[in-house]
N, C-alpha and C. Protein backbone atom coordinates (compact mmCIF):
# COMPACT_ATOMS: atom_id res chain seq x y z
N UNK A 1 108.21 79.25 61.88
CA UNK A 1 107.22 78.77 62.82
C UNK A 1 107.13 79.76 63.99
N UNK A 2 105.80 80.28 64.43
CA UNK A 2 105.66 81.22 65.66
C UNK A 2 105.83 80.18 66.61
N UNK A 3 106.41 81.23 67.62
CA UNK A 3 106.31 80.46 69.07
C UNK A 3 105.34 80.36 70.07
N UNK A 4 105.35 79.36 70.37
CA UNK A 4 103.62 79.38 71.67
C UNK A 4 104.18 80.25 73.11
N UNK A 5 103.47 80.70 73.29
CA UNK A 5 103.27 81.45 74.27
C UNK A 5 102.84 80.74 75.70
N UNK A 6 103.10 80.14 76.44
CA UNK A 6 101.64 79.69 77.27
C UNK A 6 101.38 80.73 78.74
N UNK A 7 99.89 80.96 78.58
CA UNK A 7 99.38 81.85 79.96
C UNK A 7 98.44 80.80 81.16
N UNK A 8 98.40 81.35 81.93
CA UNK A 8 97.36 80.76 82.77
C UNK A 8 96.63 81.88 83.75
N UNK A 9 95.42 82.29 83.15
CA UNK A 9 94.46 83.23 83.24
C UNK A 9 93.53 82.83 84.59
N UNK A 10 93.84 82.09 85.41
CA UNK A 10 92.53 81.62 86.24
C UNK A 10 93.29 81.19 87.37
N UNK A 11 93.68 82.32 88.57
CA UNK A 11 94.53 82.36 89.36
C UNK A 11 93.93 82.53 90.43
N UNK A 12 93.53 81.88 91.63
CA UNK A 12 93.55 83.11 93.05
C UNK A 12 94.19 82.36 93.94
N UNK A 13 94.48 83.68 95.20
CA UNK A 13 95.15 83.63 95.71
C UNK A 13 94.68 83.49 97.42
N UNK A 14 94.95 83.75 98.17
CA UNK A 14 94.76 83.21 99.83
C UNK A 14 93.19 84.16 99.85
N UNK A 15 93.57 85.60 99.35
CA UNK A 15 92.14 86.22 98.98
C UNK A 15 90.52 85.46 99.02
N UNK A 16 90.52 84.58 97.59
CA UNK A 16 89.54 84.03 97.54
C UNK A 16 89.51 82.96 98.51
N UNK A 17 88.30 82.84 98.18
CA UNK A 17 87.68 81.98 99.43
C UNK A 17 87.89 80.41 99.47
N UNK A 18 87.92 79.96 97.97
CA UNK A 18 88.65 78.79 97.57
C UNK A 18 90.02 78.32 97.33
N UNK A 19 91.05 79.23 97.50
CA UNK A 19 92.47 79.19 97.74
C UNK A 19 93.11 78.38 98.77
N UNK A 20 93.59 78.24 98.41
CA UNK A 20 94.58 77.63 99.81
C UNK A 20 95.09 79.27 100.41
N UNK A 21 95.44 78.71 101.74
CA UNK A 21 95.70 80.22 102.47
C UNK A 21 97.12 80.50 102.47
N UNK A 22 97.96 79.29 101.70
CA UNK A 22 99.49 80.21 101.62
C UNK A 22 99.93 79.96 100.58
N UNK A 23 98.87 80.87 99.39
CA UNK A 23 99.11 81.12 97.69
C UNK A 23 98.88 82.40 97.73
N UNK A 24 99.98 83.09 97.48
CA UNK A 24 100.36 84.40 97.18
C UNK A 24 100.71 84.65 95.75
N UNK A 25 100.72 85.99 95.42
CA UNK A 25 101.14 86.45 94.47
C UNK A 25 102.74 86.22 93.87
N UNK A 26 103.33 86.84 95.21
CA UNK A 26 104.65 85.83 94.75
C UNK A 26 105.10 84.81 94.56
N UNK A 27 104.32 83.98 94.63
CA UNK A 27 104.11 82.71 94.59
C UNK A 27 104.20 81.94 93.55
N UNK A 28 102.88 82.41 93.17
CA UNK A 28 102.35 82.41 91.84
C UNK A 28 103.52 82.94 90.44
N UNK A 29 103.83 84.10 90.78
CA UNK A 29 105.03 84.97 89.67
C UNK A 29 106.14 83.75 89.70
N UNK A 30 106.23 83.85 91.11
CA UNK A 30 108.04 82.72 91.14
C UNK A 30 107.65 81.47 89.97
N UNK A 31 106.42 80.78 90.30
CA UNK A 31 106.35 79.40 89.40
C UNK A 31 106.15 79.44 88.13
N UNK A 32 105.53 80.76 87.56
CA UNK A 32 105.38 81.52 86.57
C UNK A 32 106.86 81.46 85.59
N UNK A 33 108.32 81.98 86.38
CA UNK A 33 109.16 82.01 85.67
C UNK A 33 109.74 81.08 85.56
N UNK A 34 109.57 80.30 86.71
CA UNK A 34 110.28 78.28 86.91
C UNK A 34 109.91 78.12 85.71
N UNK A 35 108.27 77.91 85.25
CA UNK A 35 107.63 77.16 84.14
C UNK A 35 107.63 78.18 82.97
N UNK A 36 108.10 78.97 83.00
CA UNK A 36 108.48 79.62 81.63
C UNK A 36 106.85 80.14 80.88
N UNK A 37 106.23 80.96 81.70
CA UNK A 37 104.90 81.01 81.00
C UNK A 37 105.06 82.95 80.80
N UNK A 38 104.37 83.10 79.47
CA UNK A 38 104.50 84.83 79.32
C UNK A 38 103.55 85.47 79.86
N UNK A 39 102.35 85.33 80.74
CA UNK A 39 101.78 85.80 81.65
C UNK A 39 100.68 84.98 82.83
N UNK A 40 100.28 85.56 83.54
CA UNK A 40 99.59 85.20 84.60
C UNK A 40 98.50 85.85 85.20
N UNK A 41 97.33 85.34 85.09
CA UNK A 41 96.17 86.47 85.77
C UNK A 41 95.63 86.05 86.85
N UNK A 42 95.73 86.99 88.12
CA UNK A 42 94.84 86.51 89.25
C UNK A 42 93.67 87.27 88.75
N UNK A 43 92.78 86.06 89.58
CA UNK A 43 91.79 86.65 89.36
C UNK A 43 90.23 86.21 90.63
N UNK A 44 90.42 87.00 91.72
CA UNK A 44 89.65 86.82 92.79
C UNK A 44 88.28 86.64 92.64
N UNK A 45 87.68 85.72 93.52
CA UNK A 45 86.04 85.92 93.17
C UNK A 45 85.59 86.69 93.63
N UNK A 46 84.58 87.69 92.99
CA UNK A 46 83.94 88.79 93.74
C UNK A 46 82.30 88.53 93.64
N UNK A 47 81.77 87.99 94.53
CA UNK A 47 80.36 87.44 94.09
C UNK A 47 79.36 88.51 94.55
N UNK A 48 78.70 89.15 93.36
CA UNK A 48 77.62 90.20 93.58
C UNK A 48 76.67 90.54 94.41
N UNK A 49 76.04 89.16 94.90
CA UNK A 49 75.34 89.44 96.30
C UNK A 49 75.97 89.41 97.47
N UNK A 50 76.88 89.59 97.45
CA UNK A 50 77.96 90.00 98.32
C UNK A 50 79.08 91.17 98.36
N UNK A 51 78.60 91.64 97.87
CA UNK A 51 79.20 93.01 96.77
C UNK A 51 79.90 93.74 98.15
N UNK A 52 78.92 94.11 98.78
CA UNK A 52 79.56 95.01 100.12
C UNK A 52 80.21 94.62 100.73
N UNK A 53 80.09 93.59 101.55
CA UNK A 53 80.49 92.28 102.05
C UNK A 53 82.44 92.07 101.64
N UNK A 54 82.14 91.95 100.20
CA UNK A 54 83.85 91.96 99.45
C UNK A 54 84.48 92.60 98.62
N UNK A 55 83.61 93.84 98.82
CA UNK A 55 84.32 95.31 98.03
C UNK A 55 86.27 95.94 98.69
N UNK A 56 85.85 95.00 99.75
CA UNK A 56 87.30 95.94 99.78
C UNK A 56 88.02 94.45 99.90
N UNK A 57 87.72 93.03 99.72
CA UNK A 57 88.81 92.05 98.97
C UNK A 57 89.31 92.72 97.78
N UNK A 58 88.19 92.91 96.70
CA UNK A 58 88.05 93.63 95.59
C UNK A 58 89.64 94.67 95.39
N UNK A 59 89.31 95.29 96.78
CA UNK A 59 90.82 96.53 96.60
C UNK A 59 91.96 95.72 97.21
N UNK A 60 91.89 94.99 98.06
CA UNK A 60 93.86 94.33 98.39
C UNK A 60 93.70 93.98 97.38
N UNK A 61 92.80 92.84 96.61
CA UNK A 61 93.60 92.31 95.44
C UNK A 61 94.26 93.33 94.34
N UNK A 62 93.31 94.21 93.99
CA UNK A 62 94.00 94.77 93.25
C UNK A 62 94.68 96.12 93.61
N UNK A 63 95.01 96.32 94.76
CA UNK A 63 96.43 96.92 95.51
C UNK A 63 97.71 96.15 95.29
N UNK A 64 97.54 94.77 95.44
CA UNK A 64 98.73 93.82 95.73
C UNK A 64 99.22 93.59 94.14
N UNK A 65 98.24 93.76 93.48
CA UNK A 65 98.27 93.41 91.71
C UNK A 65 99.49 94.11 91.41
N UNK A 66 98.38 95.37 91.78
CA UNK A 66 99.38 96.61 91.19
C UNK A 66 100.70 96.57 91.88
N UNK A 67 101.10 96.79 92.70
CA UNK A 67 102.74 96.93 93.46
C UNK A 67 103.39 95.75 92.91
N UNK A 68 102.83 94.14 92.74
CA UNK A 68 103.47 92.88 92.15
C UNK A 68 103.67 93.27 90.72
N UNK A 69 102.79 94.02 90.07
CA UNK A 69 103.21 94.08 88.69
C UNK A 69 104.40 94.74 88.65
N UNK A 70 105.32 95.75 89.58
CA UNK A 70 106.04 96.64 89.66
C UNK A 70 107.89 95.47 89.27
N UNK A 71 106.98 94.76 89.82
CA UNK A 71 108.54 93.69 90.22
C UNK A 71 108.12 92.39 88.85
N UNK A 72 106.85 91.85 88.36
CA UNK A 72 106.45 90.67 87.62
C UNK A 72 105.76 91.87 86.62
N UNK A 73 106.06 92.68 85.45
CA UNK A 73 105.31 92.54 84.31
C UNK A 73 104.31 91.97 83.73
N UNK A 74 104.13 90.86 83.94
CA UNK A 74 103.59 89.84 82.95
C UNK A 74 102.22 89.68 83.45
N UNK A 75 102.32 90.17 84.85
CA UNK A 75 101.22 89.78 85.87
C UNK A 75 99.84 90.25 85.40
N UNK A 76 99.07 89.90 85.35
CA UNK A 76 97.79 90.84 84.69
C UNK A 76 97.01 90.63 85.85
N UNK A 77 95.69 91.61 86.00
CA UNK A 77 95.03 91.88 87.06
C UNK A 77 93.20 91.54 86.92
N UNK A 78 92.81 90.38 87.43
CA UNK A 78 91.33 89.75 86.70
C UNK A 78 90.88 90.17 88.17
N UNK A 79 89.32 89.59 87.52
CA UNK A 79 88.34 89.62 88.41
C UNK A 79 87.16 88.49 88.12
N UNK A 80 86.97 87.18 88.87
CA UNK A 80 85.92 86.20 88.25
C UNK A 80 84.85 86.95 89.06
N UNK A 81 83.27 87.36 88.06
CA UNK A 81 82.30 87.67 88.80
C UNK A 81 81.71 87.03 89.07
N UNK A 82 80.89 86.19 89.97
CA UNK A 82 79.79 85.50 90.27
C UNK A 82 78.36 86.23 90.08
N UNK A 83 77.96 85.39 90.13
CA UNK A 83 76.37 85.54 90.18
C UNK A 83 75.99 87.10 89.84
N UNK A 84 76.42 87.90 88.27
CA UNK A 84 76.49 89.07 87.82
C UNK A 84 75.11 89.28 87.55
N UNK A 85 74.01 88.01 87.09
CA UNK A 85 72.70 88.26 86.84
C UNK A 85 71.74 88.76 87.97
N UNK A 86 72.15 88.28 89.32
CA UNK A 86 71.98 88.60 90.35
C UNK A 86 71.22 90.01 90.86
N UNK A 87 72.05 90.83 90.23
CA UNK A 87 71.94 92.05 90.38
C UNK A 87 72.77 93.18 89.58
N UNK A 88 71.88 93.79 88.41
CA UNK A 88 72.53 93.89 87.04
C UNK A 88 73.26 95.56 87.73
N UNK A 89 72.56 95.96 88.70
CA UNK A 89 72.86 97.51 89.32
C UNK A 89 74.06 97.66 89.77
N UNK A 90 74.77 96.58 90.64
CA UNK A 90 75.79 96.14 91.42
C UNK A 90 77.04 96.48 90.52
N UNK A 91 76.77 94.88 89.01
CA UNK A 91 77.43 94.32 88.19
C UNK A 91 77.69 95.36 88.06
N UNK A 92 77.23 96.51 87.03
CA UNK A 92 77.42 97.13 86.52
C UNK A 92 78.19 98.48 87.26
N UNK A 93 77.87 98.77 88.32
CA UNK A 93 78.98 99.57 88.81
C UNK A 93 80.17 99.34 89.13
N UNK A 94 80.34 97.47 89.47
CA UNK A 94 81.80 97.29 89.34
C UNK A 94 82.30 97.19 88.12
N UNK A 95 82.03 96.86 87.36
CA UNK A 95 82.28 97.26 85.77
C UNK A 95 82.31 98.72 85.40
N UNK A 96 81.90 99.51 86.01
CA UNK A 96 81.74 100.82 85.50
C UNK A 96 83.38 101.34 85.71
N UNK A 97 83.31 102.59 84.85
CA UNK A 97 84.30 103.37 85.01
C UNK A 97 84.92 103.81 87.00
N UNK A 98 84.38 104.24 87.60
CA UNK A 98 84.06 104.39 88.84
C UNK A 98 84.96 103.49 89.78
N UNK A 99 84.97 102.70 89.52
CA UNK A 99 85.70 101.66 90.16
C UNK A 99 86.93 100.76 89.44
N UNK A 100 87.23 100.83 88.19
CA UNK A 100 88.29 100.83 87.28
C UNK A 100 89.00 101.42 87.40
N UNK A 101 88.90 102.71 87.04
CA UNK A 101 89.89 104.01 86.98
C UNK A 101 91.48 103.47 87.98
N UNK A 102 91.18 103.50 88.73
CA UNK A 102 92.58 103.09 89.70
C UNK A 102 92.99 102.27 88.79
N UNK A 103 92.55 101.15 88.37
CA UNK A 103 93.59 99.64 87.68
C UNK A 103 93.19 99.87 86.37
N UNK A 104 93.66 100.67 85.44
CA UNK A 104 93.20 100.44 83.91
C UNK A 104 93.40 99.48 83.09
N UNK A 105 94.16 98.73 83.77
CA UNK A 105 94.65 96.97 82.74
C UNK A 105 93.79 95.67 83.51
N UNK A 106 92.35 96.12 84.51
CA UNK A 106 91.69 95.01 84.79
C UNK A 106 91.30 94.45 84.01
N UNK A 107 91.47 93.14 83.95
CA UNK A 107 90.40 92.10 83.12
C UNK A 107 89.20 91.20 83.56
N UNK A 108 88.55 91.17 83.10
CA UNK A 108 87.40 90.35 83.37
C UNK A 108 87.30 89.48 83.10
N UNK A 109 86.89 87.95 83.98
CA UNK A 109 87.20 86.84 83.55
C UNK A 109 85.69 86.12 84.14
């Protein structure tokens, strides 16, 4: 019999705007290993007509990703987009190579 795995992909943190303001990353990792889960994805809202506005939430989060993954492995590094139809020019440059490159294990959620 394989073993289940369990993840929980749909994370944010004091970042987003819907967080509570004292949910951190370490936070998150610590309860992660309490509850025995094999990974964890934050994943901040970055809402497109607001693109400028939260381009550089966009980078602490995934500054803080990266240095937490250093110490939590398991940690994976998302991004929920909002309103991507919005403005397909935007979408698409945060999706683009251009703005990836730094985090090559982002996911999109």
């Amino acid at each position: 019999m394989r073993e289940l795995k369990l993840i929980d992909c749909h994370l944010h943190t004091n970042i987003s705007p819907d967080a509570s303001k004292n949910v951190t990353i370490e936070g998150y990792c610590n309860r992660a290993i309490k509850y025995s889960l094999a990974a964890i994805a934050i994943t901040e809202h970055i809402e497109i007509n607001r693109w400028e506005k939260e381009k550089d939430t966009f980078e602490k989060s995934m500054t803080e990703n990266t240095l937490a993954k250093k110490k939590y492995p398991f940690l994976i590094s998302g991004l929920e987009m909002g309103q991507a139809t919005q403005n397909f020019e935007i979408a698409e440059k945060i999706t683009g190579m251009e703005l990836i490159m730094p985090w090559p294990d982002l996911t999109f959620f």
